[in-house]
C-alpha atoms as a PDB file:
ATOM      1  CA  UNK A   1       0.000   0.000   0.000  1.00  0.00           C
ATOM      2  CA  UNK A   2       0.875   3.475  -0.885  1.00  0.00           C
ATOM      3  CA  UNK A   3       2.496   5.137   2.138  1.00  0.00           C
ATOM      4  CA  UNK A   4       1.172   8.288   1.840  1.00  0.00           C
ATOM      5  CA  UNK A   5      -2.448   6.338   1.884  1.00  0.00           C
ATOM      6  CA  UNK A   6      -1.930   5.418   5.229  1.00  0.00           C
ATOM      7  CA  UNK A   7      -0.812   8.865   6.562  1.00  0.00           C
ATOM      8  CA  UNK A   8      -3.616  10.649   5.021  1.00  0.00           C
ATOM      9  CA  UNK A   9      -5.615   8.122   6.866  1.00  0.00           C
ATOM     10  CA  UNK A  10      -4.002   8.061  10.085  1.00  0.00           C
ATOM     11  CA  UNK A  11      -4.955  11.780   9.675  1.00  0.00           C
ATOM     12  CA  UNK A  12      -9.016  11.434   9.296  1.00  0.00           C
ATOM     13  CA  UNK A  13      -8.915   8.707  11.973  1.00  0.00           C
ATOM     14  CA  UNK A  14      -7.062  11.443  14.666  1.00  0.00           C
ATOM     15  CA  UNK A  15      -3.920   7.997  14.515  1.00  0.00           C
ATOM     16  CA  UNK A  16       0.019   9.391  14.820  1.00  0.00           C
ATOM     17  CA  UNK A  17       0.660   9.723  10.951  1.00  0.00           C
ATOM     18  CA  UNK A  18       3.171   6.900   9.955  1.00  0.00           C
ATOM     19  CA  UNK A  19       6.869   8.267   9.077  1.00  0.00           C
ATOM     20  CA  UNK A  20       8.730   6.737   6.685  1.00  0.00           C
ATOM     21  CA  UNK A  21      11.971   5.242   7.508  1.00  0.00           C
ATOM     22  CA  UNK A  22      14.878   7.065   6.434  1.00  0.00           C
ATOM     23  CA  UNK A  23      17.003   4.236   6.144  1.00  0.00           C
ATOM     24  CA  UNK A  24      16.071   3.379   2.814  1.00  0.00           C
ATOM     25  CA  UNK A  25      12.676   1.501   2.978  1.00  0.00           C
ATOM     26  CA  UNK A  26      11.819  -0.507  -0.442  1.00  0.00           C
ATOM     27  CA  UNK A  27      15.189  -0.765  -1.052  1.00  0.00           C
ATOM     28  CA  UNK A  28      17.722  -4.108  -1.743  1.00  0.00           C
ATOM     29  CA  UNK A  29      17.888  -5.344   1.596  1.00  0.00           C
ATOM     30  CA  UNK A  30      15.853  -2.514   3.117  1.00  0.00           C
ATOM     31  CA  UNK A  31      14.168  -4.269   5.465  1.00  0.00           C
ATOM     32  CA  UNK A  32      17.193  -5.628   7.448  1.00  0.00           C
ATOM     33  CA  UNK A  33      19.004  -2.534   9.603  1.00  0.00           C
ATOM     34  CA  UNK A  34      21.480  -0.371   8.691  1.00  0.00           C
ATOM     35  CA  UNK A  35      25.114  -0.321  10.750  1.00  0.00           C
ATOM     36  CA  UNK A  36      23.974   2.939  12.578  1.00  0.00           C
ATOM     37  CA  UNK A  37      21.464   0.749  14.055  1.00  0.00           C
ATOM     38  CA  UNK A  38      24.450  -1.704  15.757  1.00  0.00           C
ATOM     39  CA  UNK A  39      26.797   1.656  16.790  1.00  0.00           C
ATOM     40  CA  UNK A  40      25.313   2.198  20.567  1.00  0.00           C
ATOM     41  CA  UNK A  41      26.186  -1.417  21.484  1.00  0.00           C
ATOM     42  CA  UNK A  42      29.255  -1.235  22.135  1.00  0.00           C
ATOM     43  CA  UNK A  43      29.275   1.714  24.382  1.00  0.00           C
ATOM     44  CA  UNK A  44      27.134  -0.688  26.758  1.00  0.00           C
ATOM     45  CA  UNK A  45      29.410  -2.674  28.343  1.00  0.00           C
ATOM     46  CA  UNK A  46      31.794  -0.055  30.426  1.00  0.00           C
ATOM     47  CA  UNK A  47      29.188   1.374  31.860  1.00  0.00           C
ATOM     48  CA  UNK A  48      27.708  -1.352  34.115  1.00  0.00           C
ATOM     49  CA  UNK A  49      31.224  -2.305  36.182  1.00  0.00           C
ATOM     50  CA  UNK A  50      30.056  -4.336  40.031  1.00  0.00           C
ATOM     51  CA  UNK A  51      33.373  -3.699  41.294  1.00  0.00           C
ATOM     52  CA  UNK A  52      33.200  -0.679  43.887  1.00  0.00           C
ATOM     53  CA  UNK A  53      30.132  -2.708  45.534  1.00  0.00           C
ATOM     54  CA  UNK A  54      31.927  -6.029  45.710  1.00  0.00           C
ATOM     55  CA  UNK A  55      34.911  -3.998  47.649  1.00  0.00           C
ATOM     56  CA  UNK A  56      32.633  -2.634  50.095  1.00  0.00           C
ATOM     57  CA  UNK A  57      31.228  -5.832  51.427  1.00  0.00           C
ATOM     58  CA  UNK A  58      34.790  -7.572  51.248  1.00  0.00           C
ATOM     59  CA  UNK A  59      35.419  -4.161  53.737  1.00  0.00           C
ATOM     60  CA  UNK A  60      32.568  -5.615  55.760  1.00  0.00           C
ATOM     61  CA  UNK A  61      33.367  -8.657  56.102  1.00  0.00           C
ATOM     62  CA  UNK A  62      37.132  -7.431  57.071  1.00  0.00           C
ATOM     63  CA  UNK A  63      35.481  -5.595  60.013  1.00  0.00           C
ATOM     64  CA  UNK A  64      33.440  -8.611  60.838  1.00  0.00           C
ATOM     65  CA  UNK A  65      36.275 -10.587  61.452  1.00  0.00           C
ATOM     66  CA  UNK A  66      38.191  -7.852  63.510  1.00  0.00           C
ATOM     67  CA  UNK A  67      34.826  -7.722  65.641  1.00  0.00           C
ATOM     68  CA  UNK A  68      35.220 -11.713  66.399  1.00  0.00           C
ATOM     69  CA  UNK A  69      38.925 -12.093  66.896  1.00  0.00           C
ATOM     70  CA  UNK A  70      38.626  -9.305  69.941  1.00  0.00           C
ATOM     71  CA  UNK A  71      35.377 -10.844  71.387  1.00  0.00           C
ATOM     72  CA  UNK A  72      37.623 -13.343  73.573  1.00  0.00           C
ATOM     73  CA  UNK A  73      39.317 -10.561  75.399  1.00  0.00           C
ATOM     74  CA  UNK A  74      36.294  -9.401  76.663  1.00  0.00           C
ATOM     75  CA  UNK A  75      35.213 -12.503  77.885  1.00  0.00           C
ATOM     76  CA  UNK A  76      38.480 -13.055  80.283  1.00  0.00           C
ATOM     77  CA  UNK A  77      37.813 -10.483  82.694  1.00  0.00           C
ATOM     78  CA  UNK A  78      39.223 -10.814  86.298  1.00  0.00           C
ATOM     79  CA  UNK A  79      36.839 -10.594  89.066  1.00  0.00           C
ATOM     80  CA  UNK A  80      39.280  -9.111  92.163  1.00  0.00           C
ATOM     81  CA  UNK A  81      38.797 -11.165  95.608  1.00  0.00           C
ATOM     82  CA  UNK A  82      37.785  -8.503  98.506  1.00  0.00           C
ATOM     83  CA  UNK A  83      38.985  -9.017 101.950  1.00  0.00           C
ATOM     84  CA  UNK A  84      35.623  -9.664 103.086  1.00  0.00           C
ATOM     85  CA  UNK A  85      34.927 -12.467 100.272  1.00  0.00           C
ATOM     86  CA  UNK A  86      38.210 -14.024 101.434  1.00  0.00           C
ATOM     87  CA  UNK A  87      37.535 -13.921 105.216  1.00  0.00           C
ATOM     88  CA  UNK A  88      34.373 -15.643 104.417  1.00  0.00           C
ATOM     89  CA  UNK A  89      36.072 -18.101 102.581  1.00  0.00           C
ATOM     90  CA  UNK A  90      38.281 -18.437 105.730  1.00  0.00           C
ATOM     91  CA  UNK A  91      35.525 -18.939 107.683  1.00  0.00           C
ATOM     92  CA  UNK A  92      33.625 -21.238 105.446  1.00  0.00           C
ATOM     93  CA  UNK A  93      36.927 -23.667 105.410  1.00  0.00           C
ATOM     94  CA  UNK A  94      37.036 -23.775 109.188  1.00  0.00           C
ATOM     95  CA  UNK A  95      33.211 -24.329 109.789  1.00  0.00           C
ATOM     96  CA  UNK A  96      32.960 -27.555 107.008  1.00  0.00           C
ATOM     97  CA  UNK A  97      36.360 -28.991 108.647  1.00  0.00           C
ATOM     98  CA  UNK A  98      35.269 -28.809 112.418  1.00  0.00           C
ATOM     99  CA  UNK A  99      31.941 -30.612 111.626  1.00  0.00           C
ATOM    100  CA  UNK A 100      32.112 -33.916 113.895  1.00  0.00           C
ATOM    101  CA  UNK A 101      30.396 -35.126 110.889  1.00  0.00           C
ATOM    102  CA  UNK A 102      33.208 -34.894 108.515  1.00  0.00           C
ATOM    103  CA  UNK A 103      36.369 -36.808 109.221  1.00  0.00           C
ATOM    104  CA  UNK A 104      39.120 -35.288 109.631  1.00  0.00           C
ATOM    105  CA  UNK A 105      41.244 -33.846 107.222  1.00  0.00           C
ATOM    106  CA  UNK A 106      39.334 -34.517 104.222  1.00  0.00           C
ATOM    107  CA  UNK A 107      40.133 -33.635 101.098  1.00  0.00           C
ATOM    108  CA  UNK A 108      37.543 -35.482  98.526  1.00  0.00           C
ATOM    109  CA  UNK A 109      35.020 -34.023  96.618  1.00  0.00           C
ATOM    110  CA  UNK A 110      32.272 -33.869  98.971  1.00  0.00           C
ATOM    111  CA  UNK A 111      34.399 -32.162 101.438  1.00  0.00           C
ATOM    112  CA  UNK A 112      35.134 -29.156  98.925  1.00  0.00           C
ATOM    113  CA  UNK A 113      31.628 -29.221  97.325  1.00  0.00           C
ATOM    114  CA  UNK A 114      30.261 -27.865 101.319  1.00  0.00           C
ATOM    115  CA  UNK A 115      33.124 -25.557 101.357  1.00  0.00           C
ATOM    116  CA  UNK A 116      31.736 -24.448  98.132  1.00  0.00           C
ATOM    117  CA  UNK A 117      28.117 -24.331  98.943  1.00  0.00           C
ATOM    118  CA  UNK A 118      28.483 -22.498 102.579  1.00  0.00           C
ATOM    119  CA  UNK A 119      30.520 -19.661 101.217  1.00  0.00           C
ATOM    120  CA  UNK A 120      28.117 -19.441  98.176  1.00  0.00           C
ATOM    121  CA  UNK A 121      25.587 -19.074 100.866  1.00  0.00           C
ATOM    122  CA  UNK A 122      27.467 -17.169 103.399  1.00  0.00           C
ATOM    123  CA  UNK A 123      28.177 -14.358 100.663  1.00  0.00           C
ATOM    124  CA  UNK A 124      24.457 -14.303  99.098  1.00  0.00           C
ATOM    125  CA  UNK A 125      25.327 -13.716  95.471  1.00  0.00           C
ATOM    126  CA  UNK A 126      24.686 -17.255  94.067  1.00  0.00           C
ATOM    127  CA  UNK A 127      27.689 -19.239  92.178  1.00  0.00           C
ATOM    128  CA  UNK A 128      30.088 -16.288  91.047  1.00  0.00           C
ATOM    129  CA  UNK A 129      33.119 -17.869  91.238  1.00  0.00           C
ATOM    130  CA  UNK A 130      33.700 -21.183  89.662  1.00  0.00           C
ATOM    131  CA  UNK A 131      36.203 -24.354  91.519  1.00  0.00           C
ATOM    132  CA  UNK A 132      39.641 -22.883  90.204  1.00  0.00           C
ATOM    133  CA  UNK A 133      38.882 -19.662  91.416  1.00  0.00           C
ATOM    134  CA  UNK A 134      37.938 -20.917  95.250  1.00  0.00           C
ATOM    135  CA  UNK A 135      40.595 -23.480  95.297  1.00  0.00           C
ATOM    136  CA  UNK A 136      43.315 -21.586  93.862  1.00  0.00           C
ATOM    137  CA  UNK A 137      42.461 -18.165  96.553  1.00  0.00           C
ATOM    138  CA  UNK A 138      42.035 -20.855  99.044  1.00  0.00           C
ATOM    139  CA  UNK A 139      45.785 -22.552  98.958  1.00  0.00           C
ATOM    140  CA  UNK A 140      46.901 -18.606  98.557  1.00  0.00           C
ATOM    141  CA  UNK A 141      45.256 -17.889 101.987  1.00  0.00           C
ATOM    142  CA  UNK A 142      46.444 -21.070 103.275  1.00  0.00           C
ATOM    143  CA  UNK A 143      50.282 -21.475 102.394  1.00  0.00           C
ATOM    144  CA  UNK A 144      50.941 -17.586 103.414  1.00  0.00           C
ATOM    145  CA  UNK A 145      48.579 -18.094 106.701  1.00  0.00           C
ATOM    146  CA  UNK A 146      51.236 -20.707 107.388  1.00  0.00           C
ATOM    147  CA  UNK A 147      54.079 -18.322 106.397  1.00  0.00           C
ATOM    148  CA  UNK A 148      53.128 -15.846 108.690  1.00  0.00           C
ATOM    149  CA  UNK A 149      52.418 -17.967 111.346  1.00  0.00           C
ATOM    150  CA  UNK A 150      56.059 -19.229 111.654  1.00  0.00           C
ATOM    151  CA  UNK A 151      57.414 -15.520 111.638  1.00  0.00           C
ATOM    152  CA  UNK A 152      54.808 -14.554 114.246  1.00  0.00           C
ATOM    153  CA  UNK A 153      55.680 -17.437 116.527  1.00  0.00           C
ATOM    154  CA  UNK A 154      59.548 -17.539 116.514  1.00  0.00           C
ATOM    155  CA  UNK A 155      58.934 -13.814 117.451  1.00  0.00           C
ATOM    156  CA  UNK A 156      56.876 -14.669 120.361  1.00  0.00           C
ATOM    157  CA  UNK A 157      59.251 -17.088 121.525  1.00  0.00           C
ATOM    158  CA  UNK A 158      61.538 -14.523 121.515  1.00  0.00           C
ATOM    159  CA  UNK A 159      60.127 -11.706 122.321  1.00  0.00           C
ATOM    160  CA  UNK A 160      61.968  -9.581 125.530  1.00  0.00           C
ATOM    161  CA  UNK A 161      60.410  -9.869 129.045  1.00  0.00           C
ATOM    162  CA  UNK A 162      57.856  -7.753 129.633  1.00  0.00           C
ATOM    163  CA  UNK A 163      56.529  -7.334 125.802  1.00  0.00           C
ATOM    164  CA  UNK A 164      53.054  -8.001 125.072  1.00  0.00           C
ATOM    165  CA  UNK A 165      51.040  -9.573 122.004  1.00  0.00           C
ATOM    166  CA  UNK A 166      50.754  -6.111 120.041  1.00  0.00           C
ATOM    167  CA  UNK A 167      54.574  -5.808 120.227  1.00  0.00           C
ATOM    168  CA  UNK A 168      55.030  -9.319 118.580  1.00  0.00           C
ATOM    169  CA  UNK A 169      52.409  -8.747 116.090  1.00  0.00           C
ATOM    170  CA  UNK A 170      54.085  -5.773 114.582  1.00  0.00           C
ATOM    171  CA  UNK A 171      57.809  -6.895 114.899  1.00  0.00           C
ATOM    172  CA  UNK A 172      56.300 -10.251 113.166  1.00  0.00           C
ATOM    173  CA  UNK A 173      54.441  -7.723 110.177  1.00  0.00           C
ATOM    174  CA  UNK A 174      57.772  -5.939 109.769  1.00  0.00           C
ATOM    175  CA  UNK A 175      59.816  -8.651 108.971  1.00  0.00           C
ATOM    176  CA  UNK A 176      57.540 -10.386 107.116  1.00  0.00           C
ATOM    177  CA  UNK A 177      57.597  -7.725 105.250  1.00  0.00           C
ATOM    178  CA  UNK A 178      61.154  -7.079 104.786  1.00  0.00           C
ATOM    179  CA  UNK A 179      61.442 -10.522 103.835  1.00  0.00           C
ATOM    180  CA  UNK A 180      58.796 -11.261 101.267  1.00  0.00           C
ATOM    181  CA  UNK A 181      56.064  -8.907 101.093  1.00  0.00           C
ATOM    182  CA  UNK A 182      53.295  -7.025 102.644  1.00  0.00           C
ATOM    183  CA  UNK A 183      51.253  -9.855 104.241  1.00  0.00           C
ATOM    184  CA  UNK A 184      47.979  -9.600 103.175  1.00  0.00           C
ATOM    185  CA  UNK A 185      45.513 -12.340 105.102  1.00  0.00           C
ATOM    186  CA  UNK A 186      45.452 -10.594 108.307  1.00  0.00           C
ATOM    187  CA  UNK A 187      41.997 -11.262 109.247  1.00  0.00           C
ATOM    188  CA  UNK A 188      42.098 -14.597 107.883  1.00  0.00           C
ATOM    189  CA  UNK A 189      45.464 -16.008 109.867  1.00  0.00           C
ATOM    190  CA  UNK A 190      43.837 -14.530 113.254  1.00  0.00           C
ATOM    191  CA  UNK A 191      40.748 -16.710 112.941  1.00  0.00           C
ATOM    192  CA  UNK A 192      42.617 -19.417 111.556  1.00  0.00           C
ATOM    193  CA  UNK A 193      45.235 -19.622 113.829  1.00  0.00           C
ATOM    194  CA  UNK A 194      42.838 -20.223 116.742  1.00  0.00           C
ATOM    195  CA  UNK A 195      42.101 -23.680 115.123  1.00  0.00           C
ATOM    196  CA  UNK A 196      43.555 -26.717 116.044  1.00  0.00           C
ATOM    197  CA  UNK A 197      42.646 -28.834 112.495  1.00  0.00           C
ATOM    198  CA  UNK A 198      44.513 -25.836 110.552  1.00  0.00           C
ATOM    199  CA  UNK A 199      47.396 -25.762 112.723  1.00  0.00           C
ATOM    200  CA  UNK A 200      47.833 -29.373 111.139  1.00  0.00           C
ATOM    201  CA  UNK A 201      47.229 -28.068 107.924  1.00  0.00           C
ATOM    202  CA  UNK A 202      50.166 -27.590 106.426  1.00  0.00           C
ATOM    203  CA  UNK A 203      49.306 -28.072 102.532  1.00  0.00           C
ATOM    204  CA  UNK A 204      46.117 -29.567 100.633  1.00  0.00           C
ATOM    205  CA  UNK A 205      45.446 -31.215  97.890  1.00  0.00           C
ATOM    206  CA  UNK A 206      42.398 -29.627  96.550  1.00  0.00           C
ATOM    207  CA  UNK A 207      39.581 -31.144  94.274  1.00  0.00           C
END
């Protein structure tokens, strides 16, 4: 059909008017595009490039890993012993090892597991320190207690005529002092030393 037929009727029937192409319609091989038609293809490709996004989650993932590798250090945190919580540990040790109902001496599981559970209960805050903890403050308490004990009473025995308790006590603090450190179970060693059962106590083996 006549082109211009169809544009004049496009035209009555209110229709976009149909354009002829430009690239040569009607002729050899008309109907198959020209090259112009293939030219914008290849300017395509350069403009679609993933790279920037893939970097930022291989960032992410970088920081991710940072985040896990410090986690641990947060997780080992030291819980310091007060001189209360160790007096009551003291005390707890002494209480469970006088009990007529415990043999003497004893050093077995069940013997440790009511050490355990009285100073739990003697200090009100539920399980907050696990068996290492207790054990290893406990044979701290116990091998300087003993320490002390032999400085104290080789300067009792002798001590000059005439000088009382307070004078041993602080000639006793002194050289401990001098000679290891500043001795720091006070408290403890004065209400152990009153015992008979820890007087035999030199070391433990704790379970």
């Amino acid at each position: 059909m006549d082109p211009n037929m169809l544009s004049y009727a496009a035209y009555l029937s209110g229709a976009t008017p149909f354009v002829q192409p430009t690239f040569g319609f009607g002729q050899a091989g008309g109907s198959q595009p020209s090259q112009q038609q293939t030219e914008p293809d290849v300017d395509i490709v350069p403009e679609k490039q993933p790279e920037p996004e893939r970097e930022t989650s291989k960032r992410g993932r970088r920081s991710h890993k940072k985040k896990e590798t410090n986690e641990p250090r947060r997780k080992h945190s030291y819980l310091n012993w007060t001189k209360e919580e160790e007096y009551t540990l003291a005390r707890a040790w002494l209480e469970v090892s006088e009990d007529p109902e415990i043999a003497n001496f004893q050093t077995g599981p069940e013997f440790w597991n009511r050490i355990r559970a009285l100073f739990y209960r003697t200090w009100g805050k539920g399980e907050h320190r696990d068996k290492d903890s207790i054990s290893n403050k406990w044979t701290d308490i116990n091998n300087k207690c003993h320490s002390f004990q032999k400085v104290y009473q080789r300067n009792y025995d002798n001590r000059p005529s005439g000088e009382g308790d307070v004078g041993v006590l602080t000639k006793a603090l002194e050289e401990y002092e001098r000679t290891k450190s500043a001795f720091p179970y006070y408290k403890c060693w004065d209400l152990l030393r009153k015992s008979p059962k820890w007087a035999g106590v030199v070391t433990m083996t704790l379970s």
